[in-house]
Protein backbone atom coordinates (compact mmCIF):
# COMPACT_ATOMS: atom_id res chain seq x y z
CA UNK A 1 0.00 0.00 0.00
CA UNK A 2 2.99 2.42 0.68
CA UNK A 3 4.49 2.02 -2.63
CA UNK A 4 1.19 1.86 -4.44
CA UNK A 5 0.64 5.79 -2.54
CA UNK A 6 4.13 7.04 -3.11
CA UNK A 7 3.92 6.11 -6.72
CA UNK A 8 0.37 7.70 -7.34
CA UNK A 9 1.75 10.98 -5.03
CA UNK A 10 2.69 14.22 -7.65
CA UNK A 11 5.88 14.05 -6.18
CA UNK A 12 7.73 16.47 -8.22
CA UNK A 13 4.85 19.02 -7.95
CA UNK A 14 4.45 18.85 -4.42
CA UNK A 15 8.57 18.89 -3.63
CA UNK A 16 8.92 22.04 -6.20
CA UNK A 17 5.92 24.01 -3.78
CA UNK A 18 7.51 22.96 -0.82
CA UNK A 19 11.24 24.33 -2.10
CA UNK A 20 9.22 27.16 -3.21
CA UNK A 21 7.92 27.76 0.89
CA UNK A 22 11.53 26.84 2.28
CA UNK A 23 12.83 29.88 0.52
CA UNK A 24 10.48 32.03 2.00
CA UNK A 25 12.15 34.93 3.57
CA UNK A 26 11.73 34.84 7.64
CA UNK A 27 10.63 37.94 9.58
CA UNK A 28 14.25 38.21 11.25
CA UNK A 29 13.01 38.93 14.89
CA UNK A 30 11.46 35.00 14.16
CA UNK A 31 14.44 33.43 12.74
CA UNK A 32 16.27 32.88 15.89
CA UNK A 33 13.47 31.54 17.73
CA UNK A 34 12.25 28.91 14.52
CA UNK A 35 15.71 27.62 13.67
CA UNK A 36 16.09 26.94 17.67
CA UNK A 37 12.98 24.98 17.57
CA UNK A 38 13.59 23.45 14.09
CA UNK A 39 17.25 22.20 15.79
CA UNK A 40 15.01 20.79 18.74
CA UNK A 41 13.19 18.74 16.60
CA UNK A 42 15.56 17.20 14.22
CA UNK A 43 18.76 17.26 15.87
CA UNK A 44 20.42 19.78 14.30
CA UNK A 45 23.82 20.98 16.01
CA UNK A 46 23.41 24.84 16.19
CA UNK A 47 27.14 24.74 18.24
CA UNK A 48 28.73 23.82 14.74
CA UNK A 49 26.95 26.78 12.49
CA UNK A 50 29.45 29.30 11.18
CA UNK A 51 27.03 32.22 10.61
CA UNK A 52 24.89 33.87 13.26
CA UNK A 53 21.00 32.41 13.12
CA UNK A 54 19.58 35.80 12.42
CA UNK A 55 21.56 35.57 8.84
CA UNK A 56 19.24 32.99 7.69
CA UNK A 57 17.17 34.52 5.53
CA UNK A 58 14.85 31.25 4.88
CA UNK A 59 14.53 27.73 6.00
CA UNK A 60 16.58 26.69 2.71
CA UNK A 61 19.15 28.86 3.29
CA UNK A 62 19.50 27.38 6.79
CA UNK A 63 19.78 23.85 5.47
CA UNK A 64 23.21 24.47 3.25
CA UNK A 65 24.46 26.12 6.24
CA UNK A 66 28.03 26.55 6.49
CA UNK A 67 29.86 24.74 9.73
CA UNK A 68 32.45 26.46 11.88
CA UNK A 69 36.43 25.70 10.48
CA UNK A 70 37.46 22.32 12.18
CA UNK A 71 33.97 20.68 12.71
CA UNK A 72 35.07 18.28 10.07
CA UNK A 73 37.99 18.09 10.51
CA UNK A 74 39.38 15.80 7.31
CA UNK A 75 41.14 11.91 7.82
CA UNK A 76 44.02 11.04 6.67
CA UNK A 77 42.99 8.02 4.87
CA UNK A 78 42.39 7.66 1.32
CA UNK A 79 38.46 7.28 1.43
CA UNK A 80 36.40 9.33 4.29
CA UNK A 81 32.49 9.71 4.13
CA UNK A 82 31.35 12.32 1.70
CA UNK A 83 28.52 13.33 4.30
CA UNK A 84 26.96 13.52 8.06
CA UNK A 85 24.51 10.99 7.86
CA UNK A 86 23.54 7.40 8.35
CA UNK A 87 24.71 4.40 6.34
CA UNK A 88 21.99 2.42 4.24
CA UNK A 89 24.10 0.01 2.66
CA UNK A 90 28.15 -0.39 2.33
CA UNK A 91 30.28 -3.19 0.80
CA UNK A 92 31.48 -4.33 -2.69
CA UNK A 93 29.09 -4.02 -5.82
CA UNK A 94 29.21 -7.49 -7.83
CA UNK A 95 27.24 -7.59 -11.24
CA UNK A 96 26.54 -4.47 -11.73
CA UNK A 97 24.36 -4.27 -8.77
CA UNK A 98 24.09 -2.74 -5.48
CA UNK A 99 22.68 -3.29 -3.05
CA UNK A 100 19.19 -0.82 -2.27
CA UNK A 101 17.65 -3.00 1.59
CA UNK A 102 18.17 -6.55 2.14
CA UNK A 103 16.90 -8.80 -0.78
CA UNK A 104 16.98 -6.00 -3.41
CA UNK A 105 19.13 -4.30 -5.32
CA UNK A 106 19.63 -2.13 -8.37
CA UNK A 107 21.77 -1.43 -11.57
CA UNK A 108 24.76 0.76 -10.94
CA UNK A 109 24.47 1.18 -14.83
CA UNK A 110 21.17 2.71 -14.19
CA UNK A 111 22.27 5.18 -11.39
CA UNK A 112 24.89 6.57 -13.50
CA UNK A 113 23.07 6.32 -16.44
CA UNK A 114 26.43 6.03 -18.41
CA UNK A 115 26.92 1.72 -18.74
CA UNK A 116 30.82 2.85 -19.38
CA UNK A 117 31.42 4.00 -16.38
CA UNK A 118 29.38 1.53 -14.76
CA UNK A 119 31.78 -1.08 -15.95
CA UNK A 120 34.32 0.87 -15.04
CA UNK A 121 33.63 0.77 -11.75
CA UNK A 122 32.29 -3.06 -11.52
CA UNK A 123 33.67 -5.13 -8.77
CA UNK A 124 34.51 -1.99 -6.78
CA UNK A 125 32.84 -0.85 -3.33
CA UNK A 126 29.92 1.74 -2.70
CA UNK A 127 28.43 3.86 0.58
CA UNK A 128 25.11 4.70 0.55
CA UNK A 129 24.37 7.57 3.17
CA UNK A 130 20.95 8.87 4.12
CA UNK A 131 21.31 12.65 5.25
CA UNK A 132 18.03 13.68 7.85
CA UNK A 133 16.44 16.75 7.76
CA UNK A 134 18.59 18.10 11.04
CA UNK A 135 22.02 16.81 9.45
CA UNK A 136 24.81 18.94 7.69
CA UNK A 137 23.74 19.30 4.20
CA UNK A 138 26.68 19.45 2.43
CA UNK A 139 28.51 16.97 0.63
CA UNK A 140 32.38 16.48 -0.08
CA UNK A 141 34.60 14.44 -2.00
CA UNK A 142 35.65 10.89 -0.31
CA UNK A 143 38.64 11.03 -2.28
CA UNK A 144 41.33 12.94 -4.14
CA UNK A 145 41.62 13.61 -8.22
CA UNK A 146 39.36 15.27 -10.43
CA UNK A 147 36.15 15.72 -11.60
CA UNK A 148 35.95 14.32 -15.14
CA UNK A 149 32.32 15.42 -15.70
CA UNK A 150 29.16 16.52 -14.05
CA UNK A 151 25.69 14.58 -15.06
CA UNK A 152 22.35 15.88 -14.55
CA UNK A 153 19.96 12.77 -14.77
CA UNK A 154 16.41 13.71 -14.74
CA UNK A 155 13.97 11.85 -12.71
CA UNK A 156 11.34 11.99 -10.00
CA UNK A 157 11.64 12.68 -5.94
CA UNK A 158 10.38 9.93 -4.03
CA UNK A 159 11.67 10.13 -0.38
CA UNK A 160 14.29 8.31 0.57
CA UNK A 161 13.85 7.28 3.98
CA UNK A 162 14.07 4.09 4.96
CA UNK A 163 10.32 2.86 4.81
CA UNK A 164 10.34 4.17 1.44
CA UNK A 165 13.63 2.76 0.10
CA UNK A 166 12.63 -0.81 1.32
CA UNK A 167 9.06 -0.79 -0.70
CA UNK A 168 10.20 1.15 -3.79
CA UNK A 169 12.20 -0.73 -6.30
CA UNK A 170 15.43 1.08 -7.97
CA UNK A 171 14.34 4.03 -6.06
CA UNK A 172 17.98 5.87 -6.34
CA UNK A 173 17.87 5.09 -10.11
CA UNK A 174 14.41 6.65 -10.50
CA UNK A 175 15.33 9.75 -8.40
CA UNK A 176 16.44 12.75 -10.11
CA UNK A 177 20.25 12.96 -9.66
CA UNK A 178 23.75 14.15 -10.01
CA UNK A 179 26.71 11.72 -11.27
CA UNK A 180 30.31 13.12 -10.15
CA UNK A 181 32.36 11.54 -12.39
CA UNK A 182 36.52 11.40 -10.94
CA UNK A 183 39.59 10.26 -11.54
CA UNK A 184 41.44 9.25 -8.27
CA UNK A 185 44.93 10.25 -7.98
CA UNK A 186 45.98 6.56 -8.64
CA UNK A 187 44.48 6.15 -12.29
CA UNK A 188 40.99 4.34 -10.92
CA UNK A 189 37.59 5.69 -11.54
CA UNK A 190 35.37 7.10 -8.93
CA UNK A 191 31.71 8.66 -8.60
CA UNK A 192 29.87 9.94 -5.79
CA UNK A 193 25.87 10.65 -7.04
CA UNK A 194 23.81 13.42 -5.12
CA UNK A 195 20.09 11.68 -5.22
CA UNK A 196 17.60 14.16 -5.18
CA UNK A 197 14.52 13.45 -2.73
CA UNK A 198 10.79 14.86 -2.29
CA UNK A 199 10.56 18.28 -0.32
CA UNK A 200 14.32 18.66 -1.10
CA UNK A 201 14.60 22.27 -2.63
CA UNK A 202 17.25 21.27 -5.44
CA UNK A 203 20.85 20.62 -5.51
CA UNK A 204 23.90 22.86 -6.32
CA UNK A 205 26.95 21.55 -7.77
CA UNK A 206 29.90 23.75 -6.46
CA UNK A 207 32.13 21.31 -8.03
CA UNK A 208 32.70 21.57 -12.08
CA UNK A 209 33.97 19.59 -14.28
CA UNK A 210 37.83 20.00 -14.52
CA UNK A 211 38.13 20.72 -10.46
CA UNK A 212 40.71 19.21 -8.68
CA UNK A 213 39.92 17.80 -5.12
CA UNK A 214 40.89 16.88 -2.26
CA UNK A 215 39.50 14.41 0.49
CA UNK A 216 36.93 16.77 1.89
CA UNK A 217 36.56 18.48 -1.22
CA UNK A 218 33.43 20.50 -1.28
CA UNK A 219 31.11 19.22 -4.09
CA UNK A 220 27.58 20.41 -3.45
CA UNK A 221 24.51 20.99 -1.41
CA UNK A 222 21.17 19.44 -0.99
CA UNK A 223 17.70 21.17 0.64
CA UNK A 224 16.12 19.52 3.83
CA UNK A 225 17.42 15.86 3.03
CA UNK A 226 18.68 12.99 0.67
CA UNK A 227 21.27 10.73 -0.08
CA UNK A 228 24.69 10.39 -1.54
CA UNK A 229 26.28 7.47 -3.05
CA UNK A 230 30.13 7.14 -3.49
CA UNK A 231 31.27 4.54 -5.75
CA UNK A 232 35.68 3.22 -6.38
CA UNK A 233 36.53 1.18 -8.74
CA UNK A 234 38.06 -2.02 -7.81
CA UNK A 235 42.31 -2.62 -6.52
CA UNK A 236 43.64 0.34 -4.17
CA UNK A 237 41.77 1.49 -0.91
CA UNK A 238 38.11 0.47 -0.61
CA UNK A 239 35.12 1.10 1.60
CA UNK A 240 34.62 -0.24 4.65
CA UNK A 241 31.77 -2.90 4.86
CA UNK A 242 29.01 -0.99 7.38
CA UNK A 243 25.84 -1.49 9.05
CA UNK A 244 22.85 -0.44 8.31
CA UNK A 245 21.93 2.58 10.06
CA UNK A 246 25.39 2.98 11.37
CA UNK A 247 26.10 7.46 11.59
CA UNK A 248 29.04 8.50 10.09
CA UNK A 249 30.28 12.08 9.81
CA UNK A 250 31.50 13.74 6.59
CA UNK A 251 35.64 13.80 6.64
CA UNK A 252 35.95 10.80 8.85
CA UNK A 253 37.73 7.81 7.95
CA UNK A 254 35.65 5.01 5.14
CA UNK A 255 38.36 2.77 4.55
């Protein structure tokens, strides 16, 4: 029944109104006050926020907030977590799969929508990370080298919580999306995908093609909540299998 509702739902319609509301500005003698409250009731850290509250002009601008210098501070492994979040699924990706819940999975070839660089990156590893409304909502590169390429794959915005990712099918390959395509510093291929979600406001890409990065990289911002995928090709430095569920913290070591 949840599937057969979340299909029927006008989910780009209702996601582009609600971007459309979180961009709103705020009366500034309310801002302090509503972020407080909004921090209450998803977690939010308001200790880590670089800017004062009152700056905020709208509840979207409040959700790519930037963090105070050293909050993240970066590993110094070769793979970290591209994102504050928690894990969905972690470990190797074998026939061009990976892996969505337990019992299902879906085509990498599909996510990327590029079969080349799915093969390129067969038999490597992938993190899936769910970011919450209250978490940090930027992401950053998991590894150094450059970005080849920047893909915008059109799609729709069904949510991508966890009772919704374990009744959809292929829901991160349906999603509306945006494929990082790297080169690590070692010669493999890499990707990290930005999956676009209902109510999120949109995604910037700060990263172009052509940028060099770094672990910790920045390379773009979501609205209210989503997911990011990062994907290595196989040989070198891998992810680290994880549980489900498991919170990891952008910058921290993946490997």
């Amino acid at each position: 029944m949840r599937a057969l509702l979340l299909n029927l739902l006008p989910k780009v319609l209702l996601s582009r109104l609600t971007g459309l509301l979180a961009s709103i500005p705020l009366p500034r003698a309310l801002r302090v006050p509503f972020f407080r409250w909004f921090a209450r009731r998803y977690g939010a850290d308001l200790g880590q926020v670089a800017a004062p509250l009152a700056s905020f002009r709208s509840l979207q601008a409040f959700f790519r907030r930037e963090l105070r210098p050293g909050s993240r501070p970066v590993g110094t492994t070769q793979l970290v977590w591209p994102c504050d979040g928690r894990i969905v699924t972690a470990g190797p990706i074998a026939n061009g799969r990976i892996l969505q819940v337990k019992g299902r999975d879906y085509s990498l070839a599909d996510l990327l929508a590029d079969a080349d660089l799915a093969r390129a990156l067969e038999g490597g590893t992938q993190a899936t990370v769910y970011l919450a409304p209250g978490d940090y909502h930027r992401v950053h590169a998991p590894f150094a080298g450059e970005v080849r390429r920047v893909i915008a794959v059109p799609g729709t915005l069904f949510p991508v919580n966890s009772p919704a990712v374990a009744c959809i099918r292929d829901l991160f390959a349906r999603n509306s999306r945006h494929v990082f395509d790297c080169q690590l510093t070692d010669g493999r291929r890499a990707a990290v995908v930005m999956v676009g979600a209902f109510n999120v406001g949109g995604t910037i890409v700060t990263a172009a093609k052509g940028t060099r990065i770094e672990c910790g990289s920045e390379l773009g911002q979501f609205g209210f909540g989503s997911t990011a995928i990062a994907i290595v090709a196989r040989g070198g430095t891998q992810f680290s299998d994880a549980a489900p569920a498991l919170r990891v913290w952008a910058g921290t070591a993946a490997c």
